[in-house]
Protein backbone atom coordinates (compact mmCIF):
# COMPACT_ATOMS: atom_id res chain seq x y z
CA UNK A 1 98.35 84.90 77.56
CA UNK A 2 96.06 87.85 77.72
CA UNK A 3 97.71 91.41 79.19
CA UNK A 4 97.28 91.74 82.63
CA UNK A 5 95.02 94.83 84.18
CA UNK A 6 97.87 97.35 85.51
CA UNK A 7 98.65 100.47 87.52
CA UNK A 8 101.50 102.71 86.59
CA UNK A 9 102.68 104.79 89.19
CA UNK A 10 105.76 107.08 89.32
CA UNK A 11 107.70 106.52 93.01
CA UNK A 12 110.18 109.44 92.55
CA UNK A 13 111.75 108.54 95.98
CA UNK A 14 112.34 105.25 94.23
CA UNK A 15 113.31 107.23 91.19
CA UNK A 16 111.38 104.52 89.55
CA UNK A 17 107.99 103.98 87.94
CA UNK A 18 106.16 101.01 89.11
CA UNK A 19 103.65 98.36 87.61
CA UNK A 20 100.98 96.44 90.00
CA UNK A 21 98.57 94.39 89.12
CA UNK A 22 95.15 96.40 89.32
CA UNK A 23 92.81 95.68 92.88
CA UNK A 24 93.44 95.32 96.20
CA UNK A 25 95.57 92.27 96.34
CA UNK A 26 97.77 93.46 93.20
CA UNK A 27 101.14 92.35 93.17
CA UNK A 28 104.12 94.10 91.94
CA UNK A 29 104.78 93.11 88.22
CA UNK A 30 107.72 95.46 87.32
CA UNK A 31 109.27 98.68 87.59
CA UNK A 32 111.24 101.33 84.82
CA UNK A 33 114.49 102.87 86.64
CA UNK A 34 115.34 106.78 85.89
CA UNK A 35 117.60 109.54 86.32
CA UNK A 36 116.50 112.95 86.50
CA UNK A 37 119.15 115.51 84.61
CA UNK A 38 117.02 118.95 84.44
CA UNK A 39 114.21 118.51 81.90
CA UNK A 40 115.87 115.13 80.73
CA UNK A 41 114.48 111.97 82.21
CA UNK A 42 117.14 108.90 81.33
CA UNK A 43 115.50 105.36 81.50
CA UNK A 44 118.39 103.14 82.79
CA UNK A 45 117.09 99.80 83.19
CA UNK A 46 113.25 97.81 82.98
CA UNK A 47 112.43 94.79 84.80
CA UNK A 48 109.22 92.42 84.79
CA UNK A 49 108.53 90.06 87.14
CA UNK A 50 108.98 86.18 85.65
CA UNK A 51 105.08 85.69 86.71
CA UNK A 52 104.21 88.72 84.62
CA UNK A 53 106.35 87.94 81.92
CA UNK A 54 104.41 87.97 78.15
CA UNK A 55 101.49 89.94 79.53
CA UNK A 56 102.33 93.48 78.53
CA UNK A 57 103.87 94.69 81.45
CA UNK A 58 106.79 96.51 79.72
CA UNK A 59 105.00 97.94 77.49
CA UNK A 60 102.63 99.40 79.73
CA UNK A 61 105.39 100.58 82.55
CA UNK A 62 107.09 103.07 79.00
CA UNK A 63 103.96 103.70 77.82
CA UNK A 64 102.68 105.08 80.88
CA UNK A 65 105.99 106.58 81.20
CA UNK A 66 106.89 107.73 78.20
CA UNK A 67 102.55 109.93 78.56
CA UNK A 68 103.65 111.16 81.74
CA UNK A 69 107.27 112.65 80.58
CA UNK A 70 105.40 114.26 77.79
CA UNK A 71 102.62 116.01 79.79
CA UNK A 72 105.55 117.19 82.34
CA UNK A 73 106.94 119.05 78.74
CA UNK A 74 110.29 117.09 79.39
CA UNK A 75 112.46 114.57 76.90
CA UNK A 76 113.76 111.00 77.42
CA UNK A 77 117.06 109.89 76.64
CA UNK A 78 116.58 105.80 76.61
CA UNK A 79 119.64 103.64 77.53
CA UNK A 80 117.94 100.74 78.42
CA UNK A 81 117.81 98.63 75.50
CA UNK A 82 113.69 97.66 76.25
CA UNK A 83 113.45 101.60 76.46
CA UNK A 84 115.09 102.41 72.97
CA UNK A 85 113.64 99.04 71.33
CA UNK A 86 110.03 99.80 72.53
CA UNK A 87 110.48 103.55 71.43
CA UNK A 88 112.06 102.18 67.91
CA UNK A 89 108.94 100.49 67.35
CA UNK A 90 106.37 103.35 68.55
CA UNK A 91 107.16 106.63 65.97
CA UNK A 92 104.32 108.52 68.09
CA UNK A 93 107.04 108.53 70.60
CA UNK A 94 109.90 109.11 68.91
CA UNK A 95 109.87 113.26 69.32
CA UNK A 96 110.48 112.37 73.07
CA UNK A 97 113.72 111.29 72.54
CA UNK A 98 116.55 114.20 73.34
CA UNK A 99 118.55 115.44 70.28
CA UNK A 100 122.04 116.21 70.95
CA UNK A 101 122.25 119.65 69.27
CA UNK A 102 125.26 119.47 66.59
CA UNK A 103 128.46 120.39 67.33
CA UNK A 104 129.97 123.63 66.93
CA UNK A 105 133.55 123.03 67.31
CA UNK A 106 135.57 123.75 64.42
CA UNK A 107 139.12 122.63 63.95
């Protein structure tokens, strides 16, 4: 099935970016969940609508996510597993991803 024409909007109220199919009549095909911790946006959980699924929904909702985090000047940290798979598979996107600076305790 061919991808689906989609907007991408961030609903911070929601604390949730949302996909809808583009035009007047465009239904909701699927949202990305965050948390906000400072300059640290976590992705929690990504959901598609079944009618949507296949059509590049996902991967638009943390694409479009993932370009508006970076022009913000923030990092992600990805729990969801879509989230860290997606990002696994995208190296362009991998220098979003917070780096847990190493330890300094000593014994």
């Amino acid at each position: 099935m061919a991808d689906v024409s989609l907007t991408v909007t961030d609903v911070p109220a929601r604390r949730r970016y949302e996909a809808r199919e583009a035009g007047p009549e465009g239904g909701a095909a699927g949202f990305a969940e965050y948390l906000l911790a400072g300059e640290m946006v976590v992705f929690t959980h990504t959901e598609v609508d079944p009618s949507y699924e296949g059509k590049g929904v996902g991967s638009a909702l943390v694409r479009a996510s993932l370009d508006d985090v970076r022009s913000r000047g923030m990092v992600v940290l990805p729990l969801c597993p879509f989230y860290q798979g997606w990002i696994q598979r995208h190296p362009e996107y991998q220098d979003l991803v917070y780096r847990r600076p190493p330890s300094t305790v000593t014994d």
